[in-house]
Every structure is written in C-alpha cells, then in structure tokens.
Protein backbone atom coordinates (compact mmCIF):
# COMPACT_ATOMS: atom_id res chain seq x y z
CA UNK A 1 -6.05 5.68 -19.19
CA UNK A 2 -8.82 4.96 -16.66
CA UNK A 3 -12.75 4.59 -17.68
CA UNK A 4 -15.02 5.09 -15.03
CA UNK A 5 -17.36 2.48 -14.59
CA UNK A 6 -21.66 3.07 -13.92
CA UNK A 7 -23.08 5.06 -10.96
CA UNK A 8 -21.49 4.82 -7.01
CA UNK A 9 -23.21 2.52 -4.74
CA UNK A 10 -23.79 2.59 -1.41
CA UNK A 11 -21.63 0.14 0.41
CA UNK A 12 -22.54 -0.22 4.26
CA UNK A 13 -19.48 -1.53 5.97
CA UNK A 14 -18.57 -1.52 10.06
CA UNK A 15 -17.17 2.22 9.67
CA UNK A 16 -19.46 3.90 7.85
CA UNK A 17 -21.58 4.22 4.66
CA UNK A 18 -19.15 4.74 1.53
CA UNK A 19 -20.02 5.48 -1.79
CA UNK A 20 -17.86 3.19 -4.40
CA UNK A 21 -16.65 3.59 -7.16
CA UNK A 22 -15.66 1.00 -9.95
CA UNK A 23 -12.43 2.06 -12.40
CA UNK A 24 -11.30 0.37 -15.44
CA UNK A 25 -7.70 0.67 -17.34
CA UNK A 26 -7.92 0.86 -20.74
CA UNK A 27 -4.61 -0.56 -21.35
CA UNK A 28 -4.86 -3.89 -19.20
CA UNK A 29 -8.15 -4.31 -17.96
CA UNK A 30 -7.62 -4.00 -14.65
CA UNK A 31 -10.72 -3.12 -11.91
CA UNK A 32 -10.15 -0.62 -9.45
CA UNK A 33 -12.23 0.62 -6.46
CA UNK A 34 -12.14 3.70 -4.72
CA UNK A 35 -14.22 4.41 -1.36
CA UNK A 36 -15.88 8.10 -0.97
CA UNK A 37 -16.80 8.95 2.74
CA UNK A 38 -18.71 12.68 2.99
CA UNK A 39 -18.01 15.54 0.83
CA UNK A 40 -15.68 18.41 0.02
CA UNK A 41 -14.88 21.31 -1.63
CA UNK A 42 -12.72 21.06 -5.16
CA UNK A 43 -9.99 22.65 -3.82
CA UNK A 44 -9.46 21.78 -0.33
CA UNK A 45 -7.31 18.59 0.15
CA UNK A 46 -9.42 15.43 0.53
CA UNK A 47 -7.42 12.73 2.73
CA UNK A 48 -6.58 10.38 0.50
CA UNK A 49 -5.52 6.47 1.11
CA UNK A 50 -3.69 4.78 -2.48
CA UNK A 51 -3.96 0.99 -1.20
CA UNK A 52 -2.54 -1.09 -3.20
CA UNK A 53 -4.43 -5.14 -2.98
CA UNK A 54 -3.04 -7.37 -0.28
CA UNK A 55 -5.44 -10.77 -0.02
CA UNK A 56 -3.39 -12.32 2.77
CA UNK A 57 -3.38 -8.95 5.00
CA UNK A 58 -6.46 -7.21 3.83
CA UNK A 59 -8.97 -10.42 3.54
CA UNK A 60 -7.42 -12.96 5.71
CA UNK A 61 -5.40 -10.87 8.17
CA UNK A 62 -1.57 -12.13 7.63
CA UNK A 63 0.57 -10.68 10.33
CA UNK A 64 4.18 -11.35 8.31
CA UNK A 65 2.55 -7.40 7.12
CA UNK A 66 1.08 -4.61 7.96
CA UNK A 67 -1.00 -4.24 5.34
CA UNK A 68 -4.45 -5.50 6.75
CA UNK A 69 -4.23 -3.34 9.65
CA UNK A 70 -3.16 -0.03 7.13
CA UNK A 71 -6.30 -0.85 5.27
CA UNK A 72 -8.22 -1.00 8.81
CA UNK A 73 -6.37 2.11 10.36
CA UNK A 74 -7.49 4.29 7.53
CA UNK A 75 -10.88 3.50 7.32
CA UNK A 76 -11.05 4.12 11.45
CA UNK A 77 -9.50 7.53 10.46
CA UNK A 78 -12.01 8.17 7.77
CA UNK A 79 -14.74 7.14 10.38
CA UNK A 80 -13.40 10.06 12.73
CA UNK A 81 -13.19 12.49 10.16
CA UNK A 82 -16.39 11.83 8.72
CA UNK A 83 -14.45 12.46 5.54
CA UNK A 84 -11.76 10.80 3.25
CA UNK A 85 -11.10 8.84 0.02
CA UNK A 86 -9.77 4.94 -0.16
CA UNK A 87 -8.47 4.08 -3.72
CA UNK A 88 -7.93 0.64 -3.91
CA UNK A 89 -5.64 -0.84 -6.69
CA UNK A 90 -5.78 -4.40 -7.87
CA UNK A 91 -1.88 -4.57 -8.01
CA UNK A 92 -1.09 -7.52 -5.36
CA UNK A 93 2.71 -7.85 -3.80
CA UNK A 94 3.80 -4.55 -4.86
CA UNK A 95 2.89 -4.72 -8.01
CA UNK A 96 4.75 -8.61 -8.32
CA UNK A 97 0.83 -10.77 -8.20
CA UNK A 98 0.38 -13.26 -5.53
CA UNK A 99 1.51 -16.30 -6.92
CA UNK A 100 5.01 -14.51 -7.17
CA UNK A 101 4.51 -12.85 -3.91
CA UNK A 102 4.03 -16.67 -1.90
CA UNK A 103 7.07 -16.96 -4.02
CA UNK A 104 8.98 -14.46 -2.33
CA UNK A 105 7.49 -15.03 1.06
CA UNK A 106 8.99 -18.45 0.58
CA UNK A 107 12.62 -17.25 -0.05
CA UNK A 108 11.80 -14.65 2.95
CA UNK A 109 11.74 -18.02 5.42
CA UNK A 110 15.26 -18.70 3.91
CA UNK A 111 16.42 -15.58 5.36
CA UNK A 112 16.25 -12.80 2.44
CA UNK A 113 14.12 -9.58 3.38
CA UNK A 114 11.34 -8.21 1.35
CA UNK A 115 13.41 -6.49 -0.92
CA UNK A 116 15.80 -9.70 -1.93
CA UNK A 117 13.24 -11.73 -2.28
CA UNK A 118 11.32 -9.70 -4.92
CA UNK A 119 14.89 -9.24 -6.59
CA UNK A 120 15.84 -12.78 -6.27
CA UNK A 121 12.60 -13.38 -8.32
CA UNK A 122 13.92 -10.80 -10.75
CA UNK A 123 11.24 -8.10 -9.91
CA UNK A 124 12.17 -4.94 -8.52
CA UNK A 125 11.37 -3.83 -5.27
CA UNK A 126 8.35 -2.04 -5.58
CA UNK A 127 6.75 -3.18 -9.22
CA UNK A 128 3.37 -0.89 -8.68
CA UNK A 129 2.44 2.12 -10.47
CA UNK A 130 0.17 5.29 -10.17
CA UNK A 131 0.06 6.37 -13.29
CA UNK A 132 -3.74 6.52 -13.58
CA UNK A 133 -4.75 8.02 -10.17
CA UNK A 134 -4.35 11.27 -11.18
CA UNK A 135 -7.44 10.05 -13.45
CA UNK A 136 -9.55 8.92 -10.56
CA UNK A 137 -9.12 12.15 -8.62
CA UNK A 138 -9.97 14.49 -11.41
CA UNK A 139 -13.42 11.88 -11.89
CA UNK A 140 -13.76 12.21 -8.23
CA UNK A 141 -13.55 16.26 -8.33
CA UNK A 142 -10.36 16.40 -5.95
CA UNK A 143 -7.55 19.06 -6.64
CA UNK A 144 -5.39 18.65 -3.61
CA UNK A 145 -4.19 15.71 -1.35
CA UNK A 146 -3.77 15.13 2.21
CA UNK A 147 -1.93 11.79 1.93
CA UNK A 148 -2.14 8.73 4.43
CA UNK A 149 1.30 6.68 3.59
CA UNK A 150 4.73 6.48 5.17
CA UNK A 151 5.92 5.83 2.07
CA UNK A 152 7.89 8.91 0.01
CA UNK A 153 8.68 7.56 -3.20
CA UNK A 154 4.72 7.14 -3.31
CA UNK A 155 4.52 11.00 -2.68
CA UNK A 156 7.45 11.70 -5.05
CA UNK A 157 5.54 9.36 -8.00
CA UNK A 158 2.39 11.39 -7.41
CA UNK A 159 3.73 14.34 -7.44
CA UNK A 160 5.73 13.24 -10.75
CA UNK A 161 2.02 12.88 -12.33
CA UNK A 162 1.12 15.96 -11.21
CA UNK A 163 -1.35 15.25 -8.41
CA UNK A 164 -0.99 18.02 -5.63
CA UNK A 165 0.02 16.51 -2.70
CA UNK A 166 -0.09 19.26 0.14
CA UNK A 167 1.02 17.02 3.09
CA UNK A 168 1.32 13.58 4.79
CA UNK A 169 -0.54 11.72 7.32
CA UNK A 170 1.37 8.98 9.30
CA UNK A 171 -0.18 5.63 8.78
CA UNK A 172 1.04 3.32 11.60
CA UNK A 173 -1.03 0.36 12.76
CA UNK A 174 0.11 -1.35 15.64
CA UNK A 175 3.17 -3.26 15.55
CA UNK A 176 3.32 -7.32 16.15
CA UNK A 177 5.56 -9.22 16.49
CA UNK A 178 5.71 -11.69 13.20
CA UNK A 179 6.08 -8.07 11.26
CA UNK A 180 9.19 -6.86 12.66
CA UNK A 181 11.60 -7.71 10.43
CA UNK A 182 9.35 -6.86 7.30
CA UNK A 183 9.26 -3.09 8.97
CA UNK A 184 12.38 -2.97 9.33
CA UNK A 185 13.11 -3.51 5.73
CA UNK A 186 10.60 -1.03 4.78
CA UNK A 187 12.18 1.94 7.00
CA UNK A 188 15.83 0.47 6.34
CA UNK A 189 15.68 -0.97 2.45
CA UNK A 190 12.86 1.42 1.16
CA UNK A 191 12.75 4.99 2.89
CA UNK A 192 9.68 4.17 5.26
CA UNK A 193 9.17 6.99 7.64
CA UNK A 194 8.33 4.83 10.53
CA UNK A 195 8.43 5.53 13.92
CA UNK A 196 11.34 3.77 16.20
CA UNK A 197 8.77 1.88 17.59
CA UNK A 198 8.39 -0.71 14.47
CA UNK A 199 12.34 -1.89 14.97
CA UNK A 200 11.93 -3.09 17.85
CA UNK A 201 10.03 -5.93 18.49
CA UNK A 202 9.46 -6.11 22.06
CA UNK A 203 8.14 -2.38 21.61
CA UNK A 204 5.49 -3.63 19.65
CA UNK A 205 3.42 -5.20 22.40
CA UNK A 206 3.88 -2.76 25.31
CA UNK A 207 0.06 -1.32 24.41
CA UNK A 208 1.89 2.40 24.20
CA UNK A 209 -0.51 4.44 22.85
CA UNK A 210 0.36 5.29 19.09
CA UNK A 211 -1.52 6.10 15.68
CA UNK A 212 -3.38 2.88 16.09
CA UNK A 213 -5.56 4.64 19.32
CA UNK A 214 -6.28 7.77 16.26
CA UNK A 215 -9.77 8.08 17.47
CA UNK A 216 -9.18 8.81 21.05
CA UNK A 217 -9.75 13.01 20.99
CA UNK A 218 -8.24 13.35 17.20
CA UNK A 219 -12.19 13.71 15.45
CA UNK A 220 -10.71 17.52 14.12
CA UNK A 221 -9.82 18.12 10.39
CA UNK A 222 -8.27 21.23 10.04
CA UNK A 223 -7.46 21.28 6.36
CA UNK A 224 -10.71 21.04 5.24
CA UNK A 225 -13.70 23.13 5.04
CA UNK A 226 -17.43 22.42 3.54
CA UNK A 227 -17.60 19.12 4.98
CA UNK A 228 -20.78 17.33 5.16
C-alpha cells in the first residue's frame, strides 16, 4: 500500500536534527513524511506521533485549533527524549481537504460545532484513515508503540491494523481561548481524553502548569532501552 521513497535526509529544524522520510500510496498518490529522532531497539516501543496535515494550525498558526501547537508539543517532547517518531499524513480537515474544511469552518461561525459542520457538508466526522501506517513502521523497523494522541478511536483503528500499541501519551498543548469550543466538541462529540482544563475557557489562560511545560524535569524515558 505504501512505497518508500529514496534515502532519509537530514532535516535541521529548531528541535533537533531529524532524519525524514518520504512515503508514497500506491493507490492515490499521496506523499507522506515521517520524522526519525535517535534510535531504538525493534522491539521496544518507539513514541510515536500520527499527525494528520493541518496548513492553517501547523504552517500559519490558527488558534480556532489545536493542531499547530500538537505538532509543536510533540516535537518539544521528542527534543527531551532525544528519541521519537513524527508521521505526518497529507490528509487535511480530518480527512475532508481544505477547501471543504474553510467550508465547514464557515458553517462553524453560524453556530454548528466541528462535528455538524463536517456532517452538514455530508462528510463524516473524522474522514482520515491509517490504513498504511502499519507499512511505515514495519519500513521504519518499529514493533511496538508508545502513542502521543488523546484520541481513542485512533488507538482502536491502529490496533484494528494490527500495530501494537502498548500505551498512550497525553498530548495537551496549552489551551486559548478562540479553541474552546472546538475542545469541547472533541472531548464531548468525539471521545477526546482531555483534561477539564480545555472546557473551560477562562482556565485556559491562568499559566497553570500542564503538558505544555513537558520539558521542565520530564527528560526520562522509561520504556525504552538502547537509545542513542
């Protein structure tokens, strides 16, 4: 399902030097990316980020999500750890592509959440799929999964392909304000494990320290060994 594409390059970015990797699906042509930071063993779960493409958040730093700061958060995380895989899928808006997604955002300022808009468009709520990561771990020599989401049905879909997912790593990026309501639908309308702190909008600017602060004394990784 997935061809891998020429030799990793070194890509020298603010948190580290990554190793990247280009990924091509046979069946629509699609380019993935996936970021390599140190090394492991085969069978000790690698921390693993599945980021699905976000141009507003990741490139131009929207704040109607929290997807921008995700991206940021787990590269920090990877930085500390000195260890830790980014897979980056070209599938923008949940799978829905960005004109449709500026669609949606534009019945979300009518009043419908995330998950109405995409099914007032006629899209289901999450469109994306996994089907080929399971592909791009076995190219990248990774057995088991450590996995940075606070999203389940993402574990439960992985695990569905088979990938071993041994645990879950909270990824939660400060909250602001413009986002509130889009968390909420998350943990509400999709199964988010979130904590309180992203329903509440005046809790997200009380500078409480929270996942966002990972860094400060949290450099350990105790689940994996023959790290370089």
């Amino acid at each position: 399902m997935m061809d891998k594409q020429q030799l990793p390059q070194e890509l020298y970015i603010s948190y580290g030097t990554f190793l990247q990797h280009t990924f091509i699906e046979k069946t629509t042509g699609k380019e993935h990316i996936a970021l390599t930071l140190g090394a492991w063993c085969k069978n000790d779960p690698v921390p693993v980020r599945i980021h699905s493409e976000c141009l507003t958040g990741d490139v131009f730093g929207s704040a109607r999500c929290d997807c921008g700061d995700q991206l940021k958060l787990t590269l920090e995380m990877f930085q500390c750890w000195g260890v830790g895989l980014l897979i980056y899928l070209r599938q923008e808006g949940r799978g829905i592509g960005l004109v449709n997604k500026i669609r949606a955002y534009e019945l979300q300022d009518q009043g419908l959440d995330t998950v109405d808009a995409n099914l007032a468009l006629g899209f289901s709520a999450d469109d994306r799929s996994y089907d080929f990561v399971p592909d791009i771990l076995s190219s990248l020599d990774i057995g088991s999964v450590q996995l940075l989401t606070n999203n389940p049905d993402k574990i439960l879909s992985l695990k569905n392909l088979g990938v071993n997912v041994m645990g879950r790593i909270p990824i939660e990026p400060e909250l602001k304000p413009e986002s509130a309501d889009y968390m909420r639908a998350k943990m509400e309308r999709m199964g988010h494990i979130l904590s309180p702190m992203v329903v509440d909008q005046n809790e997200g600017q009380d500078g409480a320290d929270g996942p966002h602060s990972f860094c400060d004394g949290r450099r350990s990784k105790p689940w994996l060994c023959c790290v370089t």
